[in-house]
Protein backbone atom coordinates (compact mmCIF):
# COMPACT_ATOMS: atom_id res chain seq x y z
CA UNK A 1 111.33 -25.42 -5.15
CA UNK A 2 111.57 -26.49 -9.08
CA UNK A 3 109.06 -24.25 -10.69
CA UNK A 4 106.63 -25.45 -12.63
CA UNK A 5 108.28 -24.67 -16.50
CA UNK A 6 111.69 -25.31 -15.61
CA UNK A 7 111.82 -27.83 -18.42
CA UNK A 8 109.98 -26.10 -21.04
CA UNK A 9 111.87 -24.79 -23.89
CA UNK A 10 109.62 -22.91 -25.72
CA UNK A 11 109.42 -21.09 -29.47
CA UNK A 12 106.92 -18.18 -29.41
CA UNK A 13 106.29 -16.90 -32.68
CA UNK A 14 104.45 -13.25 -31.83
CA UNK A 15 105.99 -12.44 -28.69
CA UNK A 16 106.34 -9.06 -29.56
CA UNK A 17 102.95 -8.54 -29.85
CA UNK A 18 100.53 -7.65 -27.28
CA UNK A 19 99.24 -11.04 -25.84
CA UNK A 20 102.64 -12.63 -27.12
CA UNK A 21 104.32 -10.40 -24.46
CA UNK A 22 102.54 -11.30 -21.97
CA UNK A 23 102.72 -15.16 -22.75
CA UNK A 24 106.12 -14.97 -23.00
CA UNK A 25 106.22 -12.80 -19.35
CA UNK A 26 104.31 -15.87 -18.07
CA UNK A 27 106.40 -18.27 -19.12
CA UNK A 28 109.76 -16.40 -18.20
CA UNK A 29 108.43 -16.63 -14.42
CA UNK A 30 107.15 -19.98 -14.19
CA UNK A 31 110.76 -20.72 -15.09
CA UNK A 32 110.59 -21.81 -19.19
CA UNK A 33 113.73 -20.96 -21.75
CA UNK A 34 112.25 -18.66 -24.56
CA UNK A 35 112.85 -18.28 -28.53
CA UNK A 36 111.05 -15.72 -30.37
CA UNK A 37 110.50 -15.25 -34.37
CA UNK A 38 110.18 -11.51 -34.02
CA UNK A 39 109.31 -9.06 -37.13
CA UNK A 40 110.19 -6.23 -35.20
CA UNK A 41 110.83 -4.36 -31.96
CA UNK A 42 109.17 -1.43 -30.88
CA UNK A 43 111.18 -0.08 -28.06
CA UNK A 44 107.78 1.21 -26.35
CA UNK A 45 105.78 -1.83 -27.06
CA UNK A 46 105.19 -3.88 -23.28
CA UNK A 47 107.88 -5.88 -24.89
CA UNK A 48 110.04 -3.41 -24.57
CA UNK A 49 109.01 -1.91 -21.38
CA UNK A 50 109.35 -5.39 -19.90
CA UNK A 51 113.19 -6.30 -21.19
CA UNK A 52 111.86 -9.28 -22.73
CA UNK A 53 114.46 -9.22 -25.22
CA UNK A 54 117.25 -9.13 -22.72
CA UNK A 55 115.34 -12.48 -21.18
CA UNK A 56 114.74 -14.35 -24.26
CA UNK A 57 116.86 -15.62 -27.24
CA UNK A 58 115.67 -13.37 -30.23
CA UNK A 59 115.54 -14.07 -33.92
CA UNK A 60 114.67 -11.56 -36.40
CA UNK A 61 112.90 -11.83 -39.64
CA UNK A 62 109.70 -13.25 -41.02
CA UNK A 63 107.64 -16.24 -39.82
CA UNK A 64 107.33 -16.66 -43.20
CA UNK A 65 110.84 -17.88 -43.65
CA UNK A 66 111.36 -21.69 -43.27
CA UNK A 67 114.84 -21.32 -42.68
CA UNK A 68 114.50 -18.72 -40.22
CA UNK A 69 112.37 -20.58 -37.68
CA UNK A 70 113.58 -24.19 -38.47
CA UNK A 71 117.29 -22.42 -37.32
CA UNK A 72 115.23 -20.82 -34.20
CA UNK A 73 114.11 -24.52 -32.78
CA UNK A 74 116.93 -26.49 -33.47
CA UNK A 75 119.82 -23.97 -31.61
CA UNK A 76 117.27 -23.79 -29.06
CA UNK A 77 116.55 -27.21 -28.85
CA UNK A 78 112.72 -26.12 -28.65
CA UNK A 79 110.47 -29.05 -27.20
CA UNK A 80 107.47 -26.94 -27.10
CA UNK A 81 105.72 -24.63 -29.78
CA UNK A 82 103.19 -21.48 -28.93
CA UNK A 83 102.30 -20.16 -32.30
CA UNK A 84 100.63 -16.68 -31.87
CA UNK A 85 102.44 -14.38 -34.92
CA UNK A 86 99.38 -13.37 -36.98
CA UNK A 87 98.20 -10.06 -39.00
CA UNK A 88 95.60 -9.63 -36.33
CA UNK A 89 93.49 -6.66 -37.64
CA UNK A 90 90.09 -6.57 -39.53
CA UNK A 91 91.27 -3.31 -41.38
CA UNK A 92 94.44 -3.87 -42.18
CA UNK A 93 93.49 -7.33 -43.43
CA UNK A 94 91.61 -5.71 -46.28
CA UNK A 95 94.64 -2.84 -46.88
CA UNK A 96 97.22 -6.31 -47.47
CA UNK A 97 95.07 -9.10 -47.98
CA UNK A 98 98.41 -10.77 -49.60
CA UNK A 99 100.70 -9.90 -46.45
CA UNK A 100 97.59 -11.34 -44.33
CA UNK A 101 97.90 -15.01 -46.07
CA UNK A 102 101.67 -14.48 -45.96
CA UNK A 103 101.80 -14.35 -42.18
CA UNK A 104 98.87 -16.25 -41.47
CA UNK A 105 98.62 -18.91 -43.86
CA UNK A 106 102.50 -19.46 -44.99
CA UNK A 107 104.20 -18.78 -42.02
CA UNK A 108 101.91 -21.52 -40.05
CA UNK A 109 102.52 -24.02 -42.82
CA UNK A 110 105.85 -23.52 -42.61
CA UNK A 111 105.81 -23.83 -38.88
CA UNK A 112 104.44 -26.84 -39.01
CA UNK A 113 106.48 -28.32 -41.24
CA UNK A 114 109.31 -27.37 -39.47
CA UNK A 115 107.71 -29.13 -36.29
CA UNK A 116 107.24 -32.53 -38.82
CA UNK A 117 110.89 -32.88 -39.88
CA UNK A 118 111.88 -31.92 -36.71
CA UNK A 119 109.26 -33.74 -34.62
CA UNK A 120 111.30 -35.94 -32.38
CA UNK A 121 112.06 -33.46 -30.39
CA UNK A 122 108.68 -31.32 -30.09
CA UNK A 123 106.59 -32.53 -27.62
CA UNK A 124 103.57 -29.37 -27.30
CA UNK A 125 102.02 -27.42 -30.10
CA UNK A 126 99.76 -24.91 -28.80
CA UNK A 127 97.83 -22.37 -31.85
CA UNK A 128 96.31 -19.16 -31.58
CA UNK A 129 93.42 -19.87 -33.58
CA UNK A 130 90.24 -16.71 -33.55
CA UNK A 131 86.50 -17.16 -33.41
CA UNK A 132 86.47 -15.63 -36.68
CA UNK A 133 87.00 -19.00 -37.94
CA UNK A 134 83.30 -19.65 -37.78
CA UNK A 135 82.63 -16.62 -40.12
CA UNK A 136 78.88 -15.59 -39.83
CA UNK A 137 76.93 -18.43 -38.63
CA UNK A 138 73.45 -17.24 -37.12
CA UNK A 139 73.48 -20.02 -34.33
CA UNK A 140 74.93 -18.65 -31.22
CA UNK A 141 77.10 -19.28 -29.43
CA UNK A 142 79.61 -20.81 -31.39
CA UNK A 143 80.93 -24.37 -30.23
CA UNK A 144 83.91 -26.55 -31.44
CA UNK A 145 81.55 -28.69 -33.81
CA UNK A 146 80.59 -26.53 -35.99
CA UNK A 147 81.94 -25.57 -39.55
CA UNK A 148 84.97 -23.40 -40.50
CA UNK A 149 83.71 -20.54 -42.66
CA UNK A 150 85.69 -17.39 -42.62
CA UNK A 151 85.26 -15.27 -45.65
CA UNK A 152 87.21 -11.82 -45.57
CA UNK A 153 90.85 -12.00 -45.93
CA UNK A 154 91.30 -12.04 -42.06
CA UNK A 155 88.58 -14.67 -41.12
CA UNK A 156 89.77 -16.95 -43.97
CA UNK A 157 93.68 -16.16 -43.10
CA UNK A 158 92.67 -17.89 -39.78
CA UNK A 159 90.67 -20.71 -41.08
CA UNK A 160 93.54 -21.78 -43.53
CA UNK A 161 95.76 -21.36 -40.24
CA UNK A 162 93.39 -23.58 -38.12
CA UNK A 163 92.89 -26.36 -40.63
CA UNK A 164 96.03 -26.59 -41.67
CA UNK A 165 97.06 -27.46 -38.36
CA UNK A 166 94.36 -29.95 -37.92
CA UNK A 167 95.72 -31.73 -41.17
CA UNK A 168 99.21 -31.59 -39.57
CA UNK A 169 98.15 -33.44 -35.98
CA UNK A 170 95.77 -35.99 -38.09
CA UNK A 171 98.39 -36.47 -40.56
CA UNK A 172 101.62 -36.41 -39.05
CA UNK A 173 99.99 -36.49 -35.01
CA UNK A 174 101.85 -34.19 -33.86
CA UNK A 175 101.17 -32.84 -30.44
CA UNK A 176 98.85 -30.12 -31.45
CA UNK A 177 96.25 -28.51 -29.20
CA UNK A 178 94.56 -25.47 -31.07
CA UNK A 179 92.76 -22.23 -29.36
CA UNK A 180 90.11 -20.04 -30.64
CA UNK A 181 89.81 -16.67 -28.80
CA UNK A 182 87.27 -14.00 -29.40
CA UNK A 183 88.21 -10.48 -28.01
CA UNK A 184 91.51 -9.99 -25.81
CA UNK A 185 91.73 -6.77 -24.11
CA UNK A 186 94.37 -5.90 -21.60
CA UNK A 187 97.60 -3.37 -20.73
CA UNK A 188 100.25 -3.37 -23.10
CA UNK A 189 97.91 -3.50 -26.52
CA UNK A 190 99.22 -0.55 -28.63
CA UNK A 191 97.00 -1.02 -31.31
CA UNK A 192 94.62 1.42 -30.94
CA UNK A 193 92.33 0.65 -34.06
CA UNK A 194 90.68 -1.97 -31.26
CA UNK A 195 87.91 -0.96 -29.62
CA UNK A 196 88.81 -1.04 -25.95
CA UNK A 197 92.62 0.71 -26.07
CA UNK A 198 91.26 3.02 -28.88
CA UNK A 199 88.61 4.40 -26.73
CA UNK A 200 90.88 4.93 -23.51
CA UNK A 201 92.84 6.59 -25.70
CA UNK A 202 91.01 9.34 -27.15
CA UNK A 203 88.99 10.18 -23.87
CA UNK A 204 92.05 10.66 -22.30
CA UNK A 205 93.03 13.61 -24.71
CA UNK A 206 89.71 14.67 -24.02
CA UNK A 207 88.28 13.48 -27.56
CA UNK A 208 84.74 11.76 -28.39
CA UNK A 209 85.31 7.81 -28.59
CA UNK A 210 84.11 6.45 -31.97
CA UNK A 211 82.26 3.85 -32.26
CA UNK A 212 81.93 1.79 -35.50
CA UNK A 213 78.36 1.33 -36.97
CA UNK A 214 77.87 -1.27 -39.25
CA UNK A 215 75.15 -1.00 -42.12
CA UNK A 216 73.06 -3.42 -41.17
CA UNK A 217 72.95 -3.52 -37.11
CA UNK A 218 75.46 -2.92 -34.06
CA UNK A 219 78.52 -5.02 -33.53
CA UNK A 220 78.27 -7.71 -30.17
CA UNK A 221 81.42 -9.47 -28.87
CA UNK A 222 82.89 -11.42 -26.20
CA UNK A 223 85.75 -9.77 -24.50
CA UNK A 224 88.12 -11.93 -22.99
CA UNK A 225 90.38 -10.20 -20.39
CA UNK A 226 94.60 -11.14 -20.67
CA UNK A 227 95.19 -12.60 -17.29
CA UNK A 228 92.49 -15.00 -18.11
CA UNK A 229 94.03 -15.81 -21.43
CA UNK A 230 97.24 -16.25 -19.74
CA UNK A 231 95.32 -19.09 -17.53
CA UNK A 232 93.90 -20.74 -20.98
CA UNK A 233 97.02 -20.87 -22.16
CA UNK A 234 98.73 -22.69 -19.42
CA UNK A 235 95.41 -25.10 -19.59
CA UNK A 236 95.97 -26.24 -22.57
CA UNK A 237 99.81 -26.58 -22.29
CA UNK A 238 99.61 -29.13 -19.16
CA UNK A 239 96.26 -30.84 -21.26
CA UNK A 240 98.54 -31.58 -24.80
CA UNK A 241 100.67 -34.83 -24.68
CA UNK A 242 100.82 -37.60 -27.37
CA UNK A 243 97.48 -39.29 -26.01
CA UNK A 244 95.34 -36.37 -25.63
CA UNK A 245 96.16 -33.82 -28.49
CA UNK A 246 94.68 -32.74 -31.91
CA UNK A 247 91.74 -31.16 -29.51
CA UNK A 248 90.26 -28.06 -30.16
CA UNK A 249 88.70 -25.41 -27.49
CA UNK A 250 86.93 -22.19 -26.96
CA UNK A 251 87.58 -19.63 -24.76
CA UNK A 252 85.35 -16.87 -23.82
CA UNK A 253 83.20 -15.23 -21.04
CA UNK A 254 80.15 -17.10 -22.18
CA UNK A 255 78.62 -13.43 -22.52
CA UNK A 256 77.80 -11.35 -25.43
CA UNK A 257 78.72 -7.08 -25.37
CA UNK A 258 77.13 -4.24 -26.92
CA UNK A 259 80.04 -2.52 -28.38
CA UNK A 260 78.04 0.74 -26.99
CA UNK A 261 77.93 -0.80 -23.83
CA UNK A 262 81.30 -1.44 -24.03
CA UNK A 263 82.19 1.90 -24.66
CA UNK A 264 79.70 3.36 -21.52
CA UNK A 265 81.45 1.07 -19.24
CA UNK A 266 85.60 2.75 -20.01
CA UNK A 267 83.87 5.77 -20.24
CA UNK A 268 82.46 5.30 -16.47
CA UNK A 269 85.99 4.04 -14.87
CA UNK A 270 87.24 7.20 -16.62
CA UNK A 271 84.47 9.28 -14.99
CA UNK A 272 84.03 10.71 -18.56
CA UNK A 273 80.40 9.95 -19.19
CA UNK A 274 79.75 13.70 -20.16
CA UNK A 275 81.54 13.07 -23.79
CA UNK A 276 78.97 12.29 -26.52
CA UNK A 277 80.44 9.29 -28.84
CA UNK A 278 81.07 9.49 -32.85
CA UNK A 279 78.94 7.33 -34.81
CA UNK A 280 81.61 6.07 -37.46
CA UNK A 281 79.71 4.41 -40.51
CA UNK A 282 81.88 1.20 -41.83
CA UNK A 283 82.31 0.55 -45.95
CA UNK A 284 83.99 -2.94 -45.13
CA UNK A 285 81.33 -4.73 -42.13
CA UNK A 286 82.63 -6.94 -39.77
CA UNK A 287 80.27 -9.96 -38.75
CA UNK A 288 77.32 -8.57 -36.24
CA UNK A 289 77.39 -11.15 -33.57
CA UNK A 290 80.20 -13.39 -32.64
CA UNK A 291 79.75 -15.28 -29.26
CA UNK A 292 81.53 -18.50 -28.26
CA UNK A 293 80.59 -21.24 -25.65
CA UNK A 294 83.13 -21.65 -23.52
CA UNK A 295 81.43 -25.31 -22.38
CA UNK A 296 84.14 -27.64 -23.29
CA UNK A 297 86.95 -25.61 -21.88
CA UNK A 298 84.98 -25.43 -18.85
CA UNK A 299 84.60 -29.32 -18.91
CA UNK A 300 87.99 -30.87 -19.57
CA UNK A 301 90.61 -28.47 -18.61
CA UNK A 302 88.55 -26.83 -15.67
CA UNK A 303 89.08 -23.14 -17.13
CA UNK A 304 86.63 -20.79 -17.10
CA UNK A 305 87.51 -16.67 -17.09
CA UNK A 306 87.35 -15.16 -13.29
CA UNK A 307 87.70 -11.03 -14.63
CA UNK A 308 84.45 -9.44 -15.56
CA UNK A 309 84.21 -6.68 -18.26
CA UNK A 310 83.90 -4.19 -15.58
CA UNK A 311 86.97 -5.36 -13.59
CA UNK A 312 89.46 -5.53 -16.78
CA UNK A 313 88.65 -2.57 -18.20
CA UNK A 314 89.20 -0.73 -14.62
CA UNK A 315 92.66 -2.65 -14.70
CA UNK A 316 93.32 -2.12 -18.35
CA UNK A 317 92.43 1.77 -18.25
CA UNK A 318 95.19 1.95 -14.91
CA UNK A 319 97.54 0.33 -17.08
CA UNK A 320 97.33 2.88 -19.34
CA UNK A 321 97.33 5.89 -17.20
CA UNK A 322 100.69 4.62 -15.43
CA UNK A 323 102.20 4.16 -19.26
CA UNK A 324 101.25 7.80 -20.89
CA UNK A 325 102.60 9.31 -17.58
CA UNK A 326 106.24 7.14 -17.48
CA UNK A 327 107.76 8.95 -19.33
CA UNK A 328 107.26 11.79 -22.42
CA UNK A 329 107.71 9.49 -25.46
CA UNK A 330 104.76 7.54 -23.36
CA UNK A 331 102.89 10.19 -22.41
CA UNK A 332 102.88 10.98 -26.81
CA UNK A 333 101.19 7.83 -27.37
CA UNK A 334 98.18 8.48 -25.66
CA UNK A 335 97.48 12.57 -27.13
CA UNK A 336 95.30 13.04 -30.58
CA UNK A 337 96.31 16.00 -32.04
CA UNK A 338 93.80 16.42 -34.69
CA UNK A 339 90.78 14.52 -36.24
């Protein structure tokens, strides 16, 4: 039986990265042709540990380099665009607020103008957009008509990123369908700055999970689990055609988290409930509340996310234990070896 992707030839700028792997997993089995833009490759990244790059056609080098990607879609004759590459962390976003523009900003710009010159022969553009778009509006929850606002390098990084692909479907209407996301967790995220893989982490080298205490209040998030994503993603790649494009959507549980809460909840899978937390006191605050409706989603492409907190992170911390105990190098990844 033809699969369902078996004529999808797809660019995915990221796939390296934790939900880019995935994606690009996805697609592999539902029978799509893959390029990938990569920066890097970490041998023990999920990546890696799935043989993506023996499945895919790599390129290597910046998305920043208009040569680079415009040489990636026409030898693959790409007809289909997920743009996910992004400097995805608050922290670092204030370390390299310059390198946060240059991936975020230029390398979308560039993207897109790669998909104009070329665009006879794209027919889907799907962008990872980020809640953090709406910077710190007080109305709750966020939905799709409301203003772009994002302050701190990362927030505005994303905004640019967002409008500027607006302007390219209203200008040039190409087949764009954009994404905002709140919090992704999942196996196979490496970063352990993040909340949810940073706190498996340390309790299982026995450690005190920190949690990050803003000045003025506690952090509260949506938490979006990645098998759900995946789902959101293949929504809005069947919804984006030359009629119905340019459209913007949410995605998110429609609930709002405690980040202690959060925190209680991996530390009950792990049957760990006995550690005490650290209170970690932030110079650079993030925004307190960030919530988004997922109405519209829910609406037109009949998505809506099926895991509950509780459910991903008892998948997510499984994921975790079977990758520390693989294999040493693994098993190194997941030890703290001083404060």
């Amino acid at each position: 039986m033809k699969r369902s992707l078996s004529d999808c030839r797809a660019l995915v700028t990221g796939a390296s990265g934790f939900v880019g792997a995935w994606l690009t997993h996805h697609l592999i089995e539902q029978g799509a042709e893959v390029t990938s833009v990569l920066s890097e490759f970490n041998p023990r990244s999920q990546f890696a540990k799935l043989g993506l790059d023996k499945e895919i056609r790599c390129y290597y080098g910046s998305i920043a380099d208009y040569n680079l990607i415009e040489r990636a879609i026409t030898d693959g004759k790409i007809n289909t665009i997920f743009h996910l590459a992004a400097v995805s962390l608050q922290d670092l976003a204030y370390q390299i607020p310059w390198q946060t523009f240059e991936t975020n900003v230029k390398g979308t710009y560039n993207l897109m103008e790669v998909c104009r010159v070329h665009q006879d022969q794209i027919s889907k553009i799907i962008v990872a957009s980020s809640d953090k778009v709406y910077g710190d509006s007080p109305d709750l929850p966020y939905d799709e008509g409301m203003p772009i606002q994002g302050r701190n390098p990362y927030d505005a990084s994303k905004s640019c990123s967002d409008l500027i692909s607006q302007s390219y479907r209203h200008s040039f209407n190409l087949p764009i369908v954009i994404g905002r996301f709140g919090n992704i967790f999942g196996g196979g995220d490496l970063n352990f700055r993040r909340l949810i893989p940073g706190t498996i982490q340390r309790l299982y080298a026995n450690l005190p999970p920190i949690i990050r205490i803003p000045s003025n209040g506690i952090y509260m998030r949506d938490f979006l689990y990645i098998q759900d994503l995946m789902a959101a993603y293949m929504a809005m790649y069947h919804y984006v055609n030359d009629e119905a494009n340019g459209t913007v959507f949410n995605f998110g549980t429609g609930k709002l988290w405690d980040i202690k809460k959060v925190t209680e909840i991996i530390q009950r899978v792990m049957n760990l409930e006995h550690i005490e937390p650290l209170y970690e006191h932030q110079k650079n605050s993030e925004i307190l509340h960030q919530h988004l409706s997922p109405e519209k989603a829910k609406s037109i492409l009949n998505w809506s996310a099926d895991t509950s907190l509780e459910e991903g992170i008892r998948k997510t911390v499984e994921w975790y234990h079977n990758y520390w105990n693989s294999d040493s190098k693994n098993a190194a990844l997941g030890l703290i070896t001083h404060e």
